[in-house]
Protein backbone atom coordinates (compact mmCIF):
# COMPACT_ATOMS: atom_id res chain seq x y z
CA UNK A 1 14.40 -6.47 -5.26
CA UNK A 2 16.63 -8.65 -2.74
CA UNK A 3 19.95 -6.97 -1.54
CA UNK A 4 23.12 -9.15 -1.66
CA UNK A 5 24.82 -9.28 1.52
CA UNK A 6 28.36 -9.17 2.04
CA UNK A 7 30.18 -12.49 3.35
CA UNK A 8 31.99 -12.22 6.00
CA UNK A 9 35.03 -12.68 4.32
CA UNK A 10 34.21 -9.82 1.92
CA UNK A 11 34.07 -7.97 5.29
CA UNK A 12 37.25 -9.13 6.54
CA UNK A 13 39.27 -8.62 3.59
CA UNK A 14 37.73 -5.30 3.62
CA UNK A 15 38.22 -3.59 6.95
CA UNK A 16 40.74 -5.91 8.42
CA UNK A 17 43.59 -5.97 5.93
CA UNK A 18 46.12 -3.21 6.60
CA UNK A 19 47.20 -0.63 3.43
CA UNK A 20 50.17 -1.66 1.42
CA UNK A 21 52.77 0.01 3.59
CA UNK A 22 55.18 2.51 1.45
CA UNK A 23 58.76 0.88 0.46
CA UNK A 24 61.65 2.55 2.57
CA UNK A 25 63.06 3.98 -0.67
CA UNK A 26 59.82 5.45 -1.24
CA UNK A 27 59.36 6.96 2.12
CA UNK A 28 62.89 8.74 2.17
CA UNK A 29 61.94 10.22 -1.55
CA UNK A 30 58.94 11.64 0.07
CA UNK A 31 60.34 12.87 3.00
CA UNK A 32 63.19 14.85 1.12
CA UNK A 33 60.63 15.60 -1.41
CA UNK A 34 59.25 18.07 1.59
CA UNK A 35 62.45 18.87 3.25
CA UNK A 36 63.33 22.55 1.15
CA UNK A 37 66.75 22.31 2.42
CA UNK A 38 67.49 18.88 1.67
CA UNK A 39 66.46 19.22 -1.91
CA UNK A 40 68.30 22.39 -2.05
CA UNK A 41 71.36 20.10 -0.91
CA UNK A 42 70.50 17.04 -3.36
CA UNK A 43 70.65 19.70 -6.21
CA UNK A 44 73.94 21.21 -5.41
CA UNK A 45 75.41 18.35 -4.53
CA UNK A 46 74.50 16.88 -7.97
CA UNK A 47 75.80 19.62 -9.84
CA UNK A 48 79.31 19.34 -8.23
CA UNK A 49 79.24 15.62 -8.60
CA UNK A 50 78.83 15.71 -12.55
CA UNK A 51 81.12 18.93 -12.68
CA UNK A 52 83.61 16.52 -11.13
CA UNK A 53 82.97 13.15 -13.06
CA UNK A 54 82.82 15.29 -16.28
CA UNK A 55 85.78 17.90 -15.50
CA UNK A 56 87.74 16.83 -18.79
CA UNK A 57 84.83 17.25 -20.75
CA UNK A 58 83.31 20.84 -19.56
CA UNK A 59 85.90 22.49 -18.02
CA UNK A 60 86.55 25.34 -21.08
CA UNK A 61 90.62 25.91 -20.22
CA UNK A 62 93.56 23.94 -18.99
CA UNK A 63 93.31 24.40 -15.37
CA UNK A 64 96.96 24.72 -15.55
CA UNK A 65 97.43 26.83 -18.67
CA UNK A 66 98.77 30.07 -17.88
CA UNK A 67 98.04 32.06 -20.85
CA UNK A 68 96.00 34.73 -20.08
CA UNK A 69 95.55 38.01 -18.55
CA UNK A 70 96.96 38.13 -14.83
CA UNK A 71 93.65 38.80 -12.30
CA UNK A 72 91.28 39.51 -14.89
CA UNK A 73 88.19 39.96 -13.64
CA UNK A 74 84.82 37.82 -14.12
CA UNK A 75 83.89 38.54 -17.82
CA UNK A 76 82.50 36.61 -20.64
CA UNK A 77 85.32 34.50 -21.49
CA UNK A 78 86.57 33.73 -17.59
CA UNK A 79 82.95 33.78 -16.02
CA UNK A 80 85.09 33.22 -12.66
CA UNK A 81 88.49 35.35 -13.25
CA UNK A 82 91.76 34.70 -13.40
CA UNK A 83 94.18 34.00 -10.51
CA UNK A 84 97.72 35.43 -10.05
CA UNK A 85 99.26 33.33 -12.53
CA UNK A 86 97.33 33.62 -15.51
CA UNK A 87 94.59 30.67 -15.12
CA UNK A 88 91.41 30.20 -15.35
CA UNK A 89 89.81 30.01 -12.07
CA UNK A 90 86.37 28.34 -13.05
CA UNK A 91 88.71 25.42 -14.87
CA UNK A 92 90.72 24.97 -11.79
CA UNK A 93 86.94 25.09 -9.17
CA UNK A 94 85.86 22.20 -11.61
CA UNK A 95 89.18 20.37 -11.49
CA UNK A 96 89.60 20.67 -8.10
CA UNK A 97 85.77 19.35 -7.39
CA UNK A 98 87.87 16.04 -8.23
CA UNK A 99 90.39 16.22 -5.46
CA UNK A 100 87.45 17.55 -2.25
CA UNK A 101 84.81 15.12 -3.72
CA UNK A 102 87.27 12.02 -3.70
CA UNK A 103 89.48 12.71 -0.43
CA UNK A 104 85.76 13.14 1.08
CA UNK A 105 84.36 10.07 0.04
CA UNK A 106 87.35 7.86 0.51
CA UNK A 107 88.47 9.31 3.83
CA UNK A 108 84.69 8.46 5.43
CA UNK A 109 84.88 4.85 3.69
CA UNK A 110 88.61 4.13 4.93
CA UNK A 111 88.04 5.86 8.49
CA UNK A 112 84.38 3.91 8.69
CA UNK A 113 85.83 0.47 8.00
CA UNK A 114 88.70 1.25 10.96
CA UNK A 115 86.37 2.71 13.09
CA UNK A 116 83.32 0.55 12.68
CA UNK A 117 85.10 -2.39 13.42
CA UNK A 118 87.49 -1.33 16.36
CA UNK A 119 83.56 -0.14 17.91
CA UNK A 120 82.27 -3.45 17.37
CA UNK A 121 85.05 -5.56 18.79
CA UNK A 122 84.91 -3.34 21.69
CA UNK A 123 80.99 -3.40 22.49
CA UNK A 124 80.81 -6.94 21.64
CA UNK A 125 83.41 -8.63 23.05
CA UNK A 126 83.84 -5.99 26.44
CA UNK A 127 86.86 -6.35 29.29
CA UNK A 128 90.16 -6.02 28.39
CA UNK A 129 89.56 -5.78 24.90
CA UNK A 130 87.30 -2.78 25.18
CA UNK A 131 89.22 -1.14 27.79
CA UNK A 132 92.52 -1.24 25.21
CA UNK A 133 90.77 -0.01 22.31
CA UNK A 134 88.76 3.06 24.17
CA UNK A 135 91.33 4.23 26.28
CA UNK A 136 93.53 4.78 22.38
CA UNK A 137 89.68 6.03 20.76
CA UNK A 138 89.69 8.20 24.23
CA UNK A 139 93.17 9.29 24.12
CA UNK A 140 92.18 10.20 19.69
CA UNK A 141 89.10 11.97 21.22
CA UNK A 142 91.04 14.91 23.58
CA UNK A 143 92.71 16.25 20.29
CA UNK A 144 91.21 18.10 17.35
CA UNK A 145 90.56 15.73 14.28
CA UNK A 146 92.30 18.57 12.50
CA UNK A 147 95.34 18.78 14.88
CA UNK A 148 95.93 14.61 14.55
CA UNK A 149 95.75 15.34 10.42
CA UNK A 150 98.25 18.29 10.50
CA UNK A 151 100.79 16.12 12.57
CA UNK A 152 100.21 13.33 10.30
CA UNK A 153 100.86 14.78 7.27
CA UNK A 154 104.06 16.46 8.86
CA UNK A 155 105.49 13.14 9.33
CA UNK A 156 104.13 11.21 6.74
CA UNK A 157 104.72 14.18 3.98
CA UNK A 158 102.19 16.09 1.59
CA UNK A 159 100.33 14.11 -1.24
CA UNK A 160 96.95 13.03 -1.92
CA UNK A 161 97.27 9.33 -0.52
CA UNK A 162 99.06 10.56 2.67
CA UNK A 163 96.12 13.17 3.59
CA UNK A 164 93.78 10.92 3.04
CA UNK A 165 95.37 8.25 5.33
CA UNK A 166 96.06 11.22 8.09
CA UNK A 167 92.19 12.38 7.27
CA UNK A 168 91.14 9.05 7.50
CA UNK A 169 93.31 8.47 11.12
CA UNK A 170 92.39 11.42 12.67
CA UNK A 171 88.54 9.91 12.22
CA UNK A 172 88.21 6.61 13.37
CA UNK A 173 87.11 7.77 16.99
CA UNK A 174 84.15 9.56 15.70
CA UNK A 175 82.76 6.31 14.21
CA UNK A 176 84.34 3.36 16.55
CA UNK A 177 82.48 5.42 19.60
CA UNK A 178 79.05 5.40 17.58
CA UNK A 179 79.18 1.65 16.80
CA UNK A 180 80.40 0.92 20.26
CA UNK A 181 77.27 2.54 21.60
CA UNK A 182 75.24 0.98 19.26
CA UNK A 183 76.19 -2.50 20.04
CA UNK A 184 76.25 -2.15 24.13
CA UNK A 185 72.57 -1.43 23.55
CA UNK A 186 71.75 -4.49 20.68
CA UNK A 187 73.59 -7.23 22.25
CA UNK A 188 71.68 -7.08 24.80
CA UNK A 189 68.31 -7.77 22.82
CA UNK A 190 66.50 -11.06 22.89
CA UNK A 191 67.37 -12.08 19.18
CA UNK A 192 70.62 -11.76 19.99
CA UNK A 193 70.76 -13.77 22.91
CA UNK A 194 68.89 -16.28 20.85
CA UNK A 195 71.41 -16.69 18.17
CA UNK A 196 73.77 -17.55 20.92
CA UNK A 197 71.54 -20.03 22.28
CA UNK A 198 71.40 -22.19 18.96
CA UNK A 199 75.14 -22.00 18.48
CA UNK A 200 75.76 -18.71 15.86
CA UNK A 201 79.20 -17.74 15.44
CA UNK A 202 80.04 -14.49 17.09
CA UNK A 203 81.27 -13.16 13.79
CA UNK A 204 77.67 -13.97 12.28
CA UNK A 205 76.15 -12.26 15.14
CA UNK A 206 78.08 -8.98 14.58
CA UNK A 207 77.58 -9.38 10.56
CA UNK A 208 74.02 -10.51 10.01
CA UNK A 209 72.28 -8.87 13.81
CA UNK A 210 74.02 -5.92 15.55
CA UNK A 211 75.60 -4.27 12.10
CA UNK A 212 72.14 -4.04 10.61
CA UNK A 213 70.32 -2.77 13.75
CA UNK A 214 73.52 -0.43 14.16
CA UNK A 215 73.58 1.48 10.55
CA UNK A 216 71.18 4.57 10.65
CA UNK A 217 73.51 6.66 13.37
CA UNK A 218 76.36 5.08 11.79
CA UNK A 219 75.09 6.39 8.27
CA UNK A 220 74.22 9.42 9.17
CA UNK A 221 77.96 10.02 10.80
CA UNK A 222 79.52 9.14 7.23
CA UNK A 223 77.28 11.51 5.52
CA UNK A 224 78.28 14.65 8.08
CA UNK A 225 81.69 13.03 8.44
CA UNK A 226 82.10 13.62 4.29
CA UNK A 227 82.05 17.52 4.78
CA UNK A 228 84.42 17.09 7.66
CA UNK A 229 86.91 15.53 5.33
CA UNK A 230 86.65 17.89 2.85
CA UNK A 231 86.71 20.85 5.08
CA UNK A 232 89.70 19.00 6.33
CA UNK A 233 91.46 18.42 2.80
CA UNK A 234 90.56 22.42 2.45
CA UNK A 235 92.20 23.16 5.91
CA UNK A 236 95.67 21.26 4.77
CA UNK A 237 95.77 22.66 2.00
CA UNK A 238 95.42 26.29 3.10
CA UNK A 239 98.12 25.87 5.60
CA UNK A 240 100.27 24.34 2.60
CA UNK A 241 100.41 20.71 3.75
CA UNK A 242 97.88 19.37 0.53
CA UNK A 243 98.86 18.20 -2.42
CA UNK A 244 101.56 19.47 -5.35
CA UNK A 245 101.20 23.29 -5.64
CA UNK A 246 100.19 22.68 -9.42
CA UNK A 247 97.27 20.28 -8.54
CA UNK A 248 94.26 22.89 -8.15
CA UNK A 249 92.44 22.18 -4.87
CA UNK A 250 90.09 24.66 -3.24
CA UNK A 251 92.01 25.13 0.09
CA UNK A 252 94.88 25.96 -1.98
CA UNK A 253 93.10 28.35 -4.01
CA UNK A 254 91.79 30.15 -1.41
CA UNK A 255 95.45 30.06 0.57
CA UNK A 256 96.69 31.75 -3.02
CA UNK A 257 93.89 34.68 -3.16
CA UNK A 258 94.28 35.50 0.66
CA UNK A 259 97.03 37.67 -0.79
CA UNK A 260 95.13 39.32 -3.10
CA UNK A 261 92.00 39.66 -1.34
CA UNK A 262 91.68 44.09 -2.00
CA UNK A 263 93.18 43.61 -5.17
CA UNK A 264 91.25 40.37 -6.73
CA UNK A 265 88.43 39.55 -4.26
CA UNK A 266 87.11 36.35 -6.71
CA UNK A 267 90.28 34.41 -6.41
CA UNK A 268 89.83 33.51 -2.69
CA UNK A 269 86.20 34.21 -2.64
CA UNK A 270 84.81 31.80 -5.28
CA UNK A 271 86.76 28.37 -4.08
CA UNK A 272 85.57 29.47 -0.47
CA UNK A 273 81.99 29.45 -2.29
CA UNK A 274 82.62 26.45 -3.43
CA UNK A 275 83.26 24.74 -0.45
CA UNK A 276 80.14 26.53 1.65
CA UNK A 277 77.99 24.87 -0.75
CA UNK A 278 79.08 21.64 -0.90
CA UNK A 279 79.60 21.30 3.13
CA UNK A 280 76.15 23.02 3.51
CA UNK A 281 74.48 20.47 0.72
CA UNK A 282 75.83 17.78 2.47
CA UNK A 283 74.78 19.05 6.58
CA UNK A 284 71.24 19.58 4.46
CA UNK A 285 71.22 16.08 3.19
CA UNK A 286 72.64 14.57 6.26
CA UNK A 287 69.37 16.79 8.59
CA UNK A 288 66.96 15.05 6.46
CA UNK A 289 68.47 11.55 6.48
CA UNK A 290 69.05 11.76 10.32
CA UNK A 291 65.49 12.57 10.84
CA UNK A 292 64.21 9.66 8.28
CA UNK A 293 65.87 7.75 10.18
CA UNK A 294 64.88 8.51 13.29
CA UNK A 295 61.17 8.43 12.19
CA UNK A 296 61.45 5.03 10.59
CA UNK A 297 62.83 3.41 14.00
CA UNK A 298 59.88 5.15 16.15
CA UNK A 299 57.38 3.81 13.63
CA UNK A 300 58.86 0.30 13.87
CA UNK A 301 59.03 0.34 18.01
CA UNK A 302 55.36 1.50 17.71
């Protein structure tokens, strides 16, 4: 009996074809898929998201109603208390997972748009343009975030809108020194100097070569930059600079129960829970992506 030989392109297609490489998508799911912490973060985080989109429908009370028993403790029909005045505090948590989660996310959006783009001008372009907008991201950078927010809201005035515009203000530095770093490094590159060569615009450059090869630090800062914010939001509106005294917001809970910490320990302990978890989830969350990240660019240098 005769033994078929295999061709030679049977052998090539056999040894010499790399493996299907793994989707990015794919990758990152894996990678937090072994990263205890991160999932512990993706699964809080979750939670508080729904609780937040869904906050008419589950909450069991009017966050506002003041109907009931003053400082009643946890029990079956307030699993979280009472405050002071008579409400519900695991109606007014949920409610004010609305008010953290939002000024979060749109502080990091508004304050990445500013910052990513006075960072680009200045690494791109260089001279007097770069010396003009560091020296103001340098002059930012020698006060607290927090310290720029609290004056901003003193002269602005309280409200949602205006804390997230002093939030957002107090962290453009953090991102326009990232994506200035970034870009000193890529515009040096050879694809970049090609692009020049065959007549790109310098606005295509920026848009379709450095901002690309630019995002994973500058993703990364958003996601750690989100718990800033809220932790920022929470910090206002302990020291009474937030929003409307009626709109429930976790600083603001916490400032109340300060008062009544010996008497009724959950009102000021269970908003400052609430904001633990959701700036721990999100450092968790932010570990594991900075790591991806960093993983994915070593694999693609190699």
């Amino acid at each position: 009996m005769t033994e078929v030989s295999a061709s030679p392109v049977d052998v090539v297609s056999q040894q010499d074809v790399p493996p299907r490489r793994m989707s990015a998508k794919k990758r990152f799911l894996n990678a937090l898929w072994q990263d205890k912490k991160a999932m512990v973060g993706v699964v809080v985080l979750t939670v508080f998201v729904l609780a937040a989109i869904f906050a008419p429908l589950i909450t069991p009370y009017d966050p506002n109603d003041m109907e009931y028993d003053f400082m009643a403790a946890p029990s079956l029909a307030h699993p979280l208390g009472t405050d002071d005045l008579g409400r519900d505090l695991l109606s007014r948590i949920i409610q004010g997972a609305q008010i953290s989660i939002f000024v979060g996310v749109s502080t990091v959006v508004l304050s990445l748009i500013a910052g990513l783009t006075l960072g680009i001008l200045a690494g791109y372009f260089g001279g007097w343009l770069d010396n003009v907008i560091m020296r103001y991201i340098d002059l930012q950078w020698a006060f607290p975030n927090i310290l720029i927010a609290v004056y901003l809201v003193a002269v602005f005035g309280t409200g949602l809108a205006n804390i997230i515009a002093a939030l957002a203000l107090a962290y453009i530095d953090d991102f326009a020194r990232v994506a200035r770093g970034m870009v000193l490094s890529i515009k040096e590159e050879q694809y970049v100097a090609a692009a020049r060569t065959v007549g790109v615009s310098d606005f295509r450059i920026m848009w379709r070569h450095i901002l690309p090869n630019a995002a994973a630090p500058i993703i990364v800062q958003a996601t750690v930059s989100v718990s800033y914010a809220i932790l920022g939001e929470a910090t206002l509106s302990f020291l009474g600079l937030g929003v409307e005294a009626d709109t429930p917001t976790w600083g603001l809970m916490l400032s109340e129960g300060r008062s009544f910490i010996s008497r009724a320990w959950w009102i000021g302990v269970f908003p400052g829970l609430a904001i633990m978890l959701v700036v721990l989830s999100i450092n968790f969350v932010g570990d594991a992506l900075r790591d991806f990240l960093d993983v994915r660019e070593t694999q693609d240098k190699a």
